[in-house]
C-alpha atoms as a PDB file:
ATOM      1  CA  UNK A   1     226.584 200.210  -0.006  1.00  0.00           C
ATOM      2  CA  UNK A   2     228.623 203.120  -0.507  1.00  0.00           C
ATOM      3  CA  UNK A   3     226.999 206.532  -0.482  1.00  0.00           C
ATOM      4  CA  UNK A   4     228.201 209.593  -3.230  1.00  0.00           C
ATOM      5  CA  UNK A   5     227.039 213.067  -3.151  1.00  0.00           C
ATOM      6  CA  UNK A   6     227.821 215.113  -6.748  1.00  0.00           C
ATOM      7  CA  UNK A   7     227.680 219.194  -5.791  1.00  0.00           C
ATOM      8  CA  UNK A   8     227.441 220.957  -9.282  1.00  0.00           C
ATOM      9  CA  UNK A   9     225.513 223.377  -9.974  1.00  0.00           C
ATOM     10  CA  UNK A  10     225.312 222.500 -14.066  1.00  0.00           C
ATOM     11  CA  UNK A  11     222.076 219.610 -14.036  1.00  0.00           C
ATOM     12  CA  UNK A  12     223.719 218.196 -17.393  1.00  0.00           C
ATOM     13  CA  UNK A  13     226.927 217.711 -15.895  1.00  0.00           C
ATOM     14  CA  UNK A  14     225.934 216.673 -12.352  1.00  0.00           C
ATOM     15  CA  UNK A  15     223.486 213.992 -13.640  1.00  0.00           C
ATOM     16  CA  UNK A  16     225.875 213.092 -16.375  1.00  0.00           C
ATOM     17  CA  UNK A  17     228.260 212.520 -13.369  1.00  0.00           C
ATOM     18  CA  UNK A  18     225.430 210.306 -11.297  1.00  0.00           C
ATOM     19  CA  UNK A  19     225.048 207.917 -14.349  1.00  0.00           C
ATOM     20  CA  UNK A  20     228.840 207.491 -14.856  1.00  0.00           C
ATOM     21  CA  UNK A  21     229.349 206.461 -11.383  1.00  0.00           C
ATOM     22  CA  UNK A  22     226.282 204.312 -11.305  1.00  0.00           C
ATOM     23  CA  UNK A  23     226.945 202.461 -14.577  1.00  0.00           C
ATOM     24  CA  UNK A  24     230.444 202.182 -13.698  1.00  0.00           C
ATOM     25  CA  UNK A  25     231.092 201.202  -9.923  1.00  0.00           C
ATOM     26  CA  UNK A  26     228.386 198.480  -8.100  1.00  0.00           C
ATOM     27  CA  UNK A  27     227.117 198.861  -4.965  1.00  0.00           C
ATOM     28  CA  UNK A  28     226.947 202.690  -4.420  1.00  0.00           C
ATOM     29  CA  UNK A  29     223.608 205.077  -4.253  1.00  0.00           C
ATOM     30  CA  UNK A  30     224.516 208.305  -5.565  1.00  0.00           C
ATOM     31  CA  UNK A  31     222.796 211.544  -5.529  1.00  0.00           C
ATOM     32  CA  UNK A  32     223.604 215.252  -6.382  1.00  0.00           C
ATOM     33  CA  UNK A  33     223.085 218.737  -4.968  1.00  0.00           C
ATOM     34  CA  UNK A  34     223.201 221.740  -7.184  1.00  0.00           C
ATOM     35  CA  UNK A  35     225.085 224.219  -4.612  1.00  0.00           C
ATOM     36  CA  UNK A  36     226.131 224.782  -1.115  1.00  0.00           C
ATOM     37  CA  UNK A  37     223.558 224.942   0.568  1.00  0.00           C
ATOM     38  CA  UNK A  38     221.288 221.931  -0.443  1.00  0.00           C
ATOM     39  CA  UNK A  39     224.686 219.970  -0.111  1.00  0.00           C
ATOM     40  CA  UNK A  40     224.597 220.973   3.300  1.00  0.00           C
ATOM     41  CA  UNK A  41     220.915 219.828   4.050  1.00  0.00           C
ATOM     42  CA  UNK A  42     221.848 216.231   2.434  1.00  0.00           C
ATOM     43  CA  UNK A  43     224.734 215.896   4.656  1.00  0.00           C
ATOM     44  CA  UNK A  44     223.234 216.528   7.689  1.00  0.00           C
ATOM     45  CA  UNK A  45     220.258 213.823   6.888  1.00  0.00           C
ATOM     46  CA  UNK A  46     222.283 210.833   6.138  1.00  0.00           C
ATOM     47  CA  UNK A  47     225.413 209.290   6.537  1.00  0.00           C
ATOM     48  CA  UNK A  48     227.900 209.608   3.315  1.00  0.00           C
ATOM     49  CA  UNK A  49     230.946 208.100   2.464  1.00  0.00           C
ATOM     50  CA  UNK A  50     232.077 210.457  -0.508  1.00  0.00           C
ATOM     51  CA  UNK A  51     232.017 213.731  -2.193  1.00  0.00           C
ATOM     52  CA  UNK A  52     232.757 215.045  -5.213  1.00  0.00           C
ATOM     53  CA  UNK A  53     232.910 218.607  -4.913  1.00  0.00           C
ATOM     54  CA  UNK A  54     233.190 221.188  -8.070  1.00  0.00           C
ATOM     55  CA  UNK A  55     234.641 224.680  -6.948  1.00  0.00           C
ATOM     56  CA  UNK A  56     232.396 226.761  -9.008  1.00  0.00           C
ATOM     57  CA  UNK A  57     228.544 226.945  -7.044  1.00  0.00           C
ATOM     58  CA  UNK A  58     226.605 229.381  -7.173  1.00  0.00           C
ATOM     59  CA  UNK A  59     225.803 230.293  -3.279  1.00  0.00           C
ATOM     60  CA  UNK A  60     229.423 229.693  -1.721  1.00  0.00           C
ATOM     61  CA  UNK A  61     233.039 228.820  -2.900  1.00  0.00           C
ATOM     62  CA  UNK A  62     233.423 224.917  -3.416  1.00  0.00           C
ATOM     63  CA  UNK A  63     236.901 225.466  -1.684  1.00  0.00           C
ATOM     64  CA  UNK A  64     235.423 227.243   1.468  1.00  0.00           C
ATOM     65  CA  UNK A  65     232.910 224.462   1.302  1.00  0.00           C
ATOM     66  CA  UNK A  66     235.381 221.550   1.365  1.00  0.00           C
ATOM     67  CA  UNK A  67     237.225 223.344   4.228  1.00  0.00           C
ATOM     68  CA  UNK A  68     233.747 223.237   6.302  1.00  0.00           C
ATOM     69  CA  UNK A  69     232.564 219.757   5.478  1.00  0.00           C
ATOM     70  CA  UNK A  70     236.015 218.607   5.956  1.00  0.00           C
ATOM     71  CA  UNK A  71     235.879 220.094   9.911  1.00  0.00           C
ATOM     72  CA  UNK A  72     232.079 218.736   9.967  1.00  0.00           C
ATOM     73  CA  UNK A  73     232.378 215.411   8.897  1.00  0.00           C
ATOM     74  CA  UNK A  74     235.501 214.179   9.923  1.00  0.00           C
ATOM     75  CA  UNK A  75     234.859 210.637   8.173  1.00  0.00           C
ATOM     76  CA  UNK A  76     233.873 212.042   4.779  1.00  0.00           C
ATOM     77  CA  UNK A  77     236.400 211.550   1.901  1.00  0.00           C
ATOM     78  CA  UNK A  78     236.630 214.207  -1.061  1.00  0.00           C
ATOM     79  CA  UNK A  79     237.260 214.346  -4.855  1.00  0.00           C
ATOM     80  CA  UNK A  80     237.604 217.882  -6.638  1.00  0.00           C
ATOM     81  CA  UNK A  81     236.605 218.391 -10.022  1.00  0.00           C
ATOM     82  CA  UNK A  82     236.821 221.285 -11.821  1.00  0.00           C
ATOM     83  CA  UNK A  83     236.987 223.445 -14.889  1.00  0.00           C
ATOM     84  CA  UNK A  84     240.207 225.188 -13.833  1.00  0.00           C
ATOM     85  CA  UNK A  85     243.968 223.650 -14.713  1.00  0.00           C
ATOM     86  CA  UNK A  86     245.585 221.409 -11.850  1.00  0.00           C
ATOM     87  CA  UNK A  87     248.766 224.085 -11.445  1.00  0.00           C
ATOM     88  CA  UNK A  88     245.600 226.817 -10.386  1.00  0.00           C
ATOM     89  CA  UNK A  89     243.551 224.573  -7.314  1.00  0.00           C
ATOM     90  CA  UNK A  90     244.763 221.232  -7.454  1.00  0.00           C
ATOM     91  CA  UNK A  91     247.368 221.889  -5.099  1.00  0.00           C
ATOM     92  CA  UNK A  92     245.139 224.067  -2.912  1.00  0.00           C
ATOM     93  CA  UNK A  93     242.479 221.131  -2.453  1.00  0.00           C
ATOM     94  CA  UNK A  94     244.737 218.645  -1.713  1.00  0.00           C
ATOM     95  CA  UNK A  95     245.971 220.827   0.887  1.00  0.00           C
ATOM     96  CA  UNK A  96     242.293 221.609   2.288  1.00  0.00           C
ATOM     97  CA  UNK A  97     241.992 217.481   2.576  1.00  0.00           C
ATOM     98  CA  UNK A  98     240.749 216.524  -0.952  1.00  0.00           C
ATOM     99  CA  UNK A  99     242.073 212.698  -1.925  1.00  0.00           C
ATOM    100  CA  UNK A 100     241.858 213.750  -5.689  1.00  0.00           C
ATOM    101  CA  UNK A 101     241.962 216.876  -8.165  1.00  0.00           C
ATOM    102  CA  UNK A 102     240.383 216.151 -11.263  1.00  0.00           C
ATOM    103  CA  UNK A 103     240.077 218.958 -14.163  1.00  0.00           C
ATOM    104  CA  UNK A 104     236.362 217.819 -15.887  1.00  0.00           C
ATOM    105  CA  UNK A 105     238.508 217.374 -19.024  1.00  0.00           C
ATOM    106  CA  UNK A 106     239.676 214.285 -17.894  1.00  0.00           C
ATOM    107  CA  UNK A 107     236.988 213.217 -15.728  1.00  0.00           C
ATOM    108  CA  UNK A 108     235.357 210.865 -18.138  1.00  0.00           C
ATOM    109  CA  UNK A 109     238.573 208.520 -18.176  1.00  0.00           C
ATOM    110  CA  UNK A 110     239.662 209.097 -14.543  1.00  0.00           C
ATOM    111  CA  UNK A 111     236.866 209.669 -12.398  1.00  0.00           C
ATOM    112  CA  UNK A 112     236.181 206.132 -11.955  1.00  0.00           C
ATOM    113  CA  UNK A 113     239.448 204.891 -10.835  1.00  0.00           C
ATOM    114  CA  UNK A 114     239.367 208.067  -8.828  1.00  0.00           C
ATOM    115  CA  UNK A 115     236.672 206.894  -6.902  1.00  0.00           C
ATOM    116  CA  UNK A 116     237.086 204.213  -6.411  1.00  0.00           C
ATOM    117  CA  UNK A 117     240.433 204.667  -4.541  1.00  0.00           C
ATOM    118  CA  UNK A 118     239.037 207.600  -2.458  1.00  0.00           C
ATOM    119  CA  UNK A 119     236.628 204.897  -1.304  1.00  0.00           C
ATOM    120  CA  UNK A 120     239.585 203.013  -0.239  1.00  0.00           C
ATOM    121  CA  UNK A 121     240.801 205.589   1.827  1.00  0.00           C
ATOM    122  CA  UNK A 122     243.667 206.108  -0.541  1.00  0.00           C
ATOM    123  CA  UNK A 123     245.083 209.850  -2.968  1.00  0.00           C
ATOM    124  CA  UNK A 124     244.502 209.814  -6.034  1.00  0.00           C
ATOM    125  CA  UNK A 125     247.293 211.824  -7.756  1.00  0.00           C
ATOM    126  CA  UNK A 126     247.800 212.545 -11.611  1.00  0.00           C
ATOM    127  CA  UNK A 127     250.983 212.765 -13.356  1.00  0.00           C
ATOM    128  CA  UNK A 128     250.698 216.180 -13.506  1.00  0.00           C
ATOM    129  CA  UNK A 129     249.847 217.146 -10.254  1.00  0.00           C
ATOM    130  CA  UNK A 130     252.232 214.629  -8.939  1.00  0.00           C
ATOM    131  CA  UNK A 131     254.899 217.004 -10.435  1.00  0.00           C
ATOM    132  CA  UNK A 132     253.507 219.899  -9.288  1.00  0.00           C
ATOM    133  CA  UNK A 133     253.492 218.500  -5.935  1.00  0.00           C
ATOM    134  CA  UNK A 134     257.046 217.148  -6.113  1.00  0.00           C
ATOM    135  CA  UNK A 135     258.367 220.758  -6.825  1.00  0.00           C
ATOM    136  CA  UNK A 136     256.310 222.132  -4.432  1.00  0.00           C
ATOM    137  CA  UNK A 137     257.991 220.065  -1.588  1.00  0.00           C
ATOM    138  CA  UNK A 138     261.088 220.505  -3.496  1.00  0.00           C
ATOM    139  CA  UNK A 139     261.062 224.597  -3.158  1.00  0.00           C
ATOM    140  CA  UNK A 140     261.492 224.276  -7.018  1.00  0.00           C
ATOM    141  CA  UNK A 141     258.579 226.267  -7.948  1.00  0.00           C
ATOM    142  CA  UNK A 142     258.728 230.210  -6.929  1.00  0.00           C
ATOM    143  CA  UNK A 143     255.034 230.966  -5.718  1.00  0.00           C
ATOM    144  CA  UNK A 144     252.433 232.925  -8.000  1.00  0.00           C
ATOM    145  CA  UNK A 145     251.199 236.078  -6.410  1.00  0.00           C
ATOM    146  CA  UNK A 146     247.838 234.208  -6.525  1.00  0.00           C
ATOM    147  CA  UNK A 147     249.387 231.241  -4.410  1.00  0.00           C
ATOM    148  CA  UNK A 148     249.353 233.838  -1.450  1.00  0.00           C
ATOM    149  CA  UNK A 149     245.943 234.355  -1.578  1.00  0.00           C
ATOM    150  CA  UNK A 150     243.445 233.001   1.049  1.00  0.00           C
ATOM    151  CA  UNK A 151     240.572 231.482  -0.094  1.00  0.00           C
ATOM    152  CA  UNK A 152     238.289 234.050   0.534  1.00  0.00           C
ATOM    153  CA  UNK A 153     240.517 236.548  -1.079  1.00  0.00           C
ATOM    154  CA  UNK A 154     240.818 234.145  -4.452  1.00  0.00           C
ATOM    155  CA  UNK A 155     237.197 233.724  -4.845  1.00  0.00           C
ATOM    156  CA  UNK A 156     236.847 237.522  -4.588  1.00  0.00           C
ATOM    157  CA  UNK A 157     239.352 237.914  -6.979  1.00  0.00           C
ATOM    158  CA  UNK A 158     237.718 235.159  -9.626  1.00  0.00           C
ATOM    159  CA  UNK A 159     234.364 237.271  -9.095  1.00  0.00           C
ATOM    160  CA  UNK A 160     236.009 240.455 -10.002  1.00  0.00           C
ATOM    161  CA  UNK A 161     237.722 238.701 -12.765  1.00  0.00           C
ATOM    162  CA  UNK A 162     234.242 237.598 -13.946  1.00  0.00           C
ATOM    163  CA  UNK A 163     232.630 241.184 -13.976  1.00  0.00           C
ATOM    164  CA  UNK A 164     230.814 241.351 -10.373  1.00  0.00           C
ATOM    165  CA  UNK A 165     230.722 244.440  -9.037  1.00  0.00           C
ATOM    166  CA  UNK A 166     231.449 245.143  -5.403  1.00  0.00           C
ATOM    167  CA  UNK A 167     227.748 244.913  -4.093  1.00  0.00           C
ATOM    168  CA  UNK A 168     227.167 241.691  -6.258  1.00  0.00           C
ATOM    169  CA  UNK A 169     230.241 240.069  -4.620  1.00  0.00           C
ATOM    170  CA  UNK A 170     229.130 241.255  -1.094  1.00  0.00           C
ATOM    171  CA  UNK A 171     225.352 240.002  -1.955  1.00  0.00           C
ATOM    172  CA  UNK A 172     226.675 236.663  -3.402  1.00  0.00           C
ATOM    173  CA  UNK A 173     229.153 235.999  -0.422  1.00  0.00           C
ATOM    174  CA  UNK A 174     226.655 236.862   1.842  1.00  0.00           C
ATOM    175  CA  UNK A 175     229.328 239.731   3.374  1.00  0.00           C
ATOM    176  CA  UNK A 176     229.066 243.281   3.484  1.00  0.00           C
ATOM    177  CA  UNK A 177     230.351 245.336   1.094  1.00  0.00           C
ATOM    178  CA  UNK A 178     233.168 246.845   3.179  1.00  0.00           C
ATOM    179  CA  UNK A 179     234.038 243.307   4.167  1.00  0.00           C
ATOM    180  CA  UNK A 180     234.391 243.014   0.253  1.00  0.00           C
ATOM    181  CA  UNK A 181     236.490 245.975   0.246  1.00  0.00           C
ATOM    182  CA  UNK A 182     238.686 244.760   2.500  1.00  0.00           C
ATOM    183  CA  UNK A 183     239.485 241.492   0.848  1.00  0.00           C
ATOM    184  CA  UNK A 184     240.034 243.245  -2.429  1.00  0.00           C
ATOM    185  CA  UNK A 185     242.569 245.977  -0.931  1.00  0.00           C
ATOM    186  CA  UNK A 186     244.349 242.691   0.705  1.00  0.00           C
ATOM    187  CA  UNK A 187     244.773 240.716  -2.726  1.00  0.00           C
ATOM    188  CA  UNK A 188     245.618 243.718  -4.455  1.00  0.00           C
ATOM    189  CA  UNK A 189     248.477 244.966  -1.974  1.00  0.00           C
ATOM    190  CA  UNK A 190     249.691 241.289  -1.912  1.00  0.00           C
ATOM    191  CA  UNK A 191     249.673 240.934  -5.808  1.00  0.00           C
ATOM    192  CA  UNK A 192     250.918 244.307  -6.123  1.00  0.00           C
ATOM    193  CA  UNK A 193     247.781 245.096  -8.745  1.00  0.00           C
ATOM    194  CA  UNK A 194     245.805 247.926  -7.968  1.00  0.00           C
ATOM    195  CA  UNK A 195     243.305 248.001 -10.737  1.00  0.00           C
ATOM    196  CA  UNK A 196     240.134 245.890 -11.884  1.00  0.00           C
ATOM    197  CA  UNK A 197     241.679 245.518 -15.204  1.00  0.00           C
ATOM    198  CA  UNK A 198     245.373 244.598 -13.843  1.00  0.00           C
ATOM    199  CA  UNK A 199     243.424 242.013 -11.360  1.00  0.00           C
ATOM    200  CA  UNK A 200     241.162 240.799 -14.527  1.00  0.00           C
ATOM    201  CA  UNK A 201     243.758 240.177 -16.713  1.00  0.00           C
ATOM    202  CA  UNK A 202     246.121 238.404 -14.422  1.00  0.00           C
ATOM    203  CA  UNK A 203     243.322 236.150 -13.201  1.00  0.00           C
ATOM    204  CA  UNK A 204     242.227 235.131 -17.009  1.00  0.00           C
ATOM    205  CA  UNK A 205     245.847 234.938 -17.986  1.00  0.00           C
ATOM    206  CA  UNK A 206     246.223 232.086 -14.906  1.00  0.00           C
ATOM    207  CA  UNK A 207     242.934 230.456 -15.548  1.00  0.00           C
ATOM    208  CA  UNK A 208     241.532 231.588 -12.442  1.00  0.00           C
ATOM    209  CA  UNK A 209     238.083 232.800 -14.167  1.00  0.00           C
ATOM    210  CA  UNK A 210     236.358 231.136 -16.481  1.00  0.00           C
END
């Protein structure tokens, strides 16, 4: 019996997620967790075999996230799925030790055989991302500015992108504010945009933001 956890914070999508893996794969038990940190408490009870991990929760950034469970659980195998384009995270997960990078648009026809190759210890690479991951390797591809963020920095960027002032950052991160101040003065100097409506429209231009 293989073991799935589901961490999205959408009910309709996360149990429409638990009934396509049941339906579809046999012998697995599959639950879901609607952010961070009741992912966390599931974890630590059991033993899991898989994760599929969306990057948008509520509490904490699914990428930070993937980065600690991936240092935690040294056995556990991850699938990201996500509203946001493969050329904005998918190479960015696979680097952080995701097997797959799904965007939920495809996830209906893919997730499956996604699956269940994770569960066989093997990647599970699209097309597209293959590409993107070819020209990567390649030095083909110049870097976006956004490319040179750090994690932190890019989900501080999405937040500003999506309104947040600096306190509601700071209170949603859990940081300070002038810990928030310093990761926006970083991302700025390294995109070389200094304003909330430069960093807004460069973030929704890139699909950074939904």
């Amino acid at each position: 019996m293989k073991r799935i956890l589901v961490v999205d914070d959408h009910a309709i999508v996360r149990r429409g997620l638990i009934g396509l893996l049941e339906d579809e794969l046999e012998s697995v038990e599959v639950e879901g967790a609607a952010d961070g940190s009741s992912a966390r408490g599931i974890l630590a009870a059991g033993t899991w075999d898989l994760v599929v991990l969306d990057i948008n929760l509520p509490d904490c950034g699914g990428l930070d996230l993937l980065r600690e469970f991936r240092e935690a659980y040294r056995h556990l195998r991850f699938i990201v799925l996500s509203a946001y384009a493969e050329d904005e995270f998918g190479l960015r997960s696979i680097q952080l030790g995701a097997l797959a990078y799904l965007n939920k648009k495809q996830a209906a026809e893919e997730l499956v055989i996604a699956v269940e190759r994770v569960l066989a210890g093997q990647h599970y690479v699209t097309g597209s991302l293959a590409g993107l991951m070819a020209d990567n390797l390649g030095g083909r591809n110049s870097p976006e500015p956004h490319q040179q963020l750090s994690n932190r920095e890019l989900q501080v960027l999405r937040m500003i992108a999506e309104g947040l002032h600096q306190k509601e950052i700071a209170d949603r991160l859990g940081l300070s504010a002038k810990t928030v101040s310093t990761y926006r003065a970083r991302l700025a100097e390294k995109m070389d945009l200094h304003s909330n409506v430069e960093l807004t429209r460069y973030a929704i231009h890139h699909h950074l933001a939904e």
